[in-house]
Protein backbone atom coordinates (compact mmCIF):
# COMPACT_ATOMS: atom_id res chain seq x y z
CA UNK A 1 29.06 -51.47 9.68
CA UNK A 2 29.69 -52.64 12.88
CA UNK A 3 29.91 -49.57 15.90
CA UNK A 4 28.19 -47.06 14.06
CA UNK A 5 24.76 -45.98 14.77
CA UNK A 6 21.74 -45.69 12.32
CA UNK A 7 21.16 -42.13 10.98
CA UNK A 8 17.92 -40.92 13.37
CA UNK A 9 14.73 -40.67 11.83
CA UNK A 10 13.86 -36.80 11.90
CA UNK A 11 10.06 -38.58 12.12
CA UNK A 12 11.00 -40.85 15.59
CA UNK A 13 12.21 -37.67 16.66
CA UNK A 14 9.60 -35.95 19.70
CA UNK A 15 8.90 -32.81 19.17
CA UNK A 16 9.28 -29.64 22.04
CA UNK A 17 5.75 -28.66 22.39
CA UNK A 18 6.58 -25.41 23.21
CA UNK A 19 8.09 -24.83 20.05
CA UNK A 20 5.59 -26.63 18.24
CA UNK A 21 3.61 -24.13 19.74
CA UNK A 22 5.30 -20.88 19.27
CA UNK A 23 5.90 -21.81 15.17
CA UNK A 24 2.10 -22.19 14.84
CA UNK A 25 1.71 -19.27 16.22
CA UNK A 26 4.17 -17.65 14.58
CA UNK A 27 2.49 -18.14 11.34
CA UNK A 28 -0.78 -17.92 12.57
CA UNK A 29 -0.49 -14.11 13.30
CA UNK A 30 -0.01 -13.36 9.64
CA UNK A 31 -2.50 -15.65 8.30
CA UNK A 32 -6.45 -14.86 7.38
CA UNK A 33 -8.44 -14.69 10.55
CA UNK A 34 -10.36 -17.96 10.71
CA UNK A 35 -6.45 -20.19 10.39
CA UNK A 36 -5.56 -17.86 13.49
CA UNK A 37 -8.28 -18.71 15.42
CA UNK A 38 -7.66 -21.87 14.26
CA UNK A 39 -4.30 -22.05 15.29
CA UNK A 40 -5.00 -20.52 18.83
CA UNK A 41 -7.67 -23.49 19.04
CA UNK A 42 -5.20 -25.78 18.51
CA UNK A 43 -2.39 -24.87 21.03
CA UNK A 44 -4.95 -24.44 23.76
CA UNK A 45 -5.29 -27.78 23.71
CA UNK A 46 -1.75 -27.91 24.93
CA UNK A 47 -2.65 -26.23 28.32
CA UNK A 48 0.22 -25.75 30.66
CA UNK A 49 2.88 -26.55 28.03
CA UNK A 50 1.62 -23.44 26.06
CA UNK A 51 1.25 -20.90 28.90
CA UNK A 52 5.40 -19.44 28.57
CA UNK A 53 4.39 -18.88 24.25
CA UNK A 54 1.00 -17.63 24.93
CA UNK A 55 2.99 -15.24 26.83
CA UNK A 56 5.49 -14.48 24.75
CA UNK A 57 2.54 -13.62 21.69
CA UNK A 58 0.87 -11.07 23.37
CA UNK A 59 2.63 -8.05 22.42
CA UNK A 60 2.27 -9.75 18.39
CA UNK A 61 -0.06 -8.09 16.70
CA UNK A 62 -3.36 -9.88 15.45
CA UNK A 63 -2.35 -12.54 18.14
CA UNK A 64 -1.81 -10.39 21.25
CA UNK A 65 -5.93 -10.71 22.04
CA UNK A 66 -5.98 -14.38 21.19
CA UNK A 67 -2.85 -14.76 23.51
CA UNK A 68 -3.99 -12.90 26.75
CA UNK A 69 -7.43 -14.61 26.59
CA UNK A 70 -6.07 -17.99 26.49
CA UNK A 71 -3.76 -16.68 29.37
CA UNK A 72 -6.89 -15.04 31.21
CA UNK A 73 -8.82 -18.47 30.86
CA UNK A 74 -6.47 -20.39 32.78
CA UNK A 75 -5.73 -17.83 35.36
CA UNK A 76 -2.43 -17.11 33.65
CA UNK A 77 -2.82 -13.28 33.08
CA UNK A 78 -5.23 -10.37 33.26
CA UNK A 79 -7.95 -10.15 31.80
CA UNK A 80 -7.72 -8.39 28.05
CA UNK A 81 -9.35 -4.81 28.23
CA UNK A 82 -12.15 -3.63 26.46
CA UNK A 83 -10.75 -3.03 22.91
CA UNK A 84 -8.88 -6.44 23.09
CA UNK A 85 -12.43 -8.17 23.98
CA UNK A 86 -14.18 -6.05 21.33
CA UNK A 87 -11.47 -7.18 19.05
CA UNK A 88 -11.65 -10.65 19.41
CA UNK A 89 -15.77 -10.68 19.27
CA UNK A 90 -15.78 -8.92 15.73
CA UNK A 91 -13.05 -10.82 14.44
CA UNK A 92 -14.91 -14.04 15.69
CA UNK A 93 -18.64 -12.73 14.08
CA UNK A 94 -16.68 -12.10 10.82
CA UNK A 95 -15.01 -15.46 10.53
CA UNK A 96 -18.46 -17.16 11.45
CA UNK A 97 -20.21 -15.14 8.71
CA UNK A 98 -17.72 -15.83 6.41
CA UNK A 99 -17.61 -19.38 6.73
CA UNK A 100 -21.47 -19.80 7.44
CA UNK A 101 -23.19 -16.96 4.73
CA UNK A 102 -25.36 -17.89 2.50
CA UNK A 103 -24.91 -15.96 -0.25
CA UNK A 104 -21.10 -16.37 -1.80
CA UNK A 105 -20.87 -12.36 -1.75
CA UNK A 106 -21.59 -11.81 1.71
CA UNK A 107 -19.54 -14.36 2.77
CA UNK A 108 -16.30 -12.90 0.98
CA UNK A 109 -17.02 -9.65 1.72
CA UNK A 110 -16.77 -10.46 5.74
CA UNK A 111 -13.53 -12.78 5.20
CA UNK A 112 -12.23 -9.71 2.98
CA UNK A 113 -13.47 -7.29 6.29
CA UNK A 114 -12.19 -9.57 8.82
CA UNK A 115 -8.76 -9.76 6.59
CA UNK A 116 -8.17 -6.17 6.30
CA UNK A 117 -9.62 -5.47 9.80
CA UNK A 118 -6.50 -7.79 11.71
CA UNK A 119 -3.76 -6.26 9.05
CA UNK A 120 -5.43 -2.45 10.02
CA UNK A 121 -4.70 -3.72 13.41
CA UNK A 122 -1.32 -4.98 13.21
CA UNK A 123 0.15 -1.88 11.44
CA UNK A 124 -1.05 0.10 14.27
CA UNK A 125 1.07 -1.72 16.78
């Protein structure tokens, strides 16, 4: 037909990093500790774009830590406080054993720990 436009291609379409951003992280909170740090990973990589949703995620528990050390990293925030920094260095020692164990029981028992640990966390908040 002549005058009308093609439908637009959700795919051409460029996403708002920032949003991008904010629904990874989004689902990241609730997820099993090594996909959070995971996800964290990946929207540091964003730098700048990601400082207003890093901001926005600290007060979301299992992701508040996560958040204001990717914010204290840049110069963006404080620095997190002593339980937030103990927090994050447990949680990071129980993803690595669970993903690096040798033996199969070890390993699930720290990704079961590390589990239960951020979901302890998050109903304290």
């Amino acid at each position: 037909m002549i005058g009308v436009a093609p439908p637009e291609n959700p795919l051409d379409a460029q996403p708002d990093p920032a949003e991008a951003a904010r629904q990874l992280l989004t689902a990241g909170a609730s997820m099993e500790p090594r996909l959070r740090w995971i996800a964290a990973d990946v929207i540091g990589l964003l730098q700048e774009e990601a400082l207003p949703v890093w901001r926005e995620m600290t007060a979301v528990p299992g992701l508040g830590p996560h958040a204001k050390f990717a914010l204290f990293i840049v110069g963006a925030g404080p620095e997190p406080d002593e339980g937030e920094w103990r927090w994050l260095a447990v949680e990071a020692v129980l993803v690595m054993i669970g993903k690096h164990a040798s033996d199969k029981a070890t390993a699930k028992a720290a990704r079961r720990a590390a589990y239960k640990a951020s979901t302890r966390r998050a109903a304290r908040r």
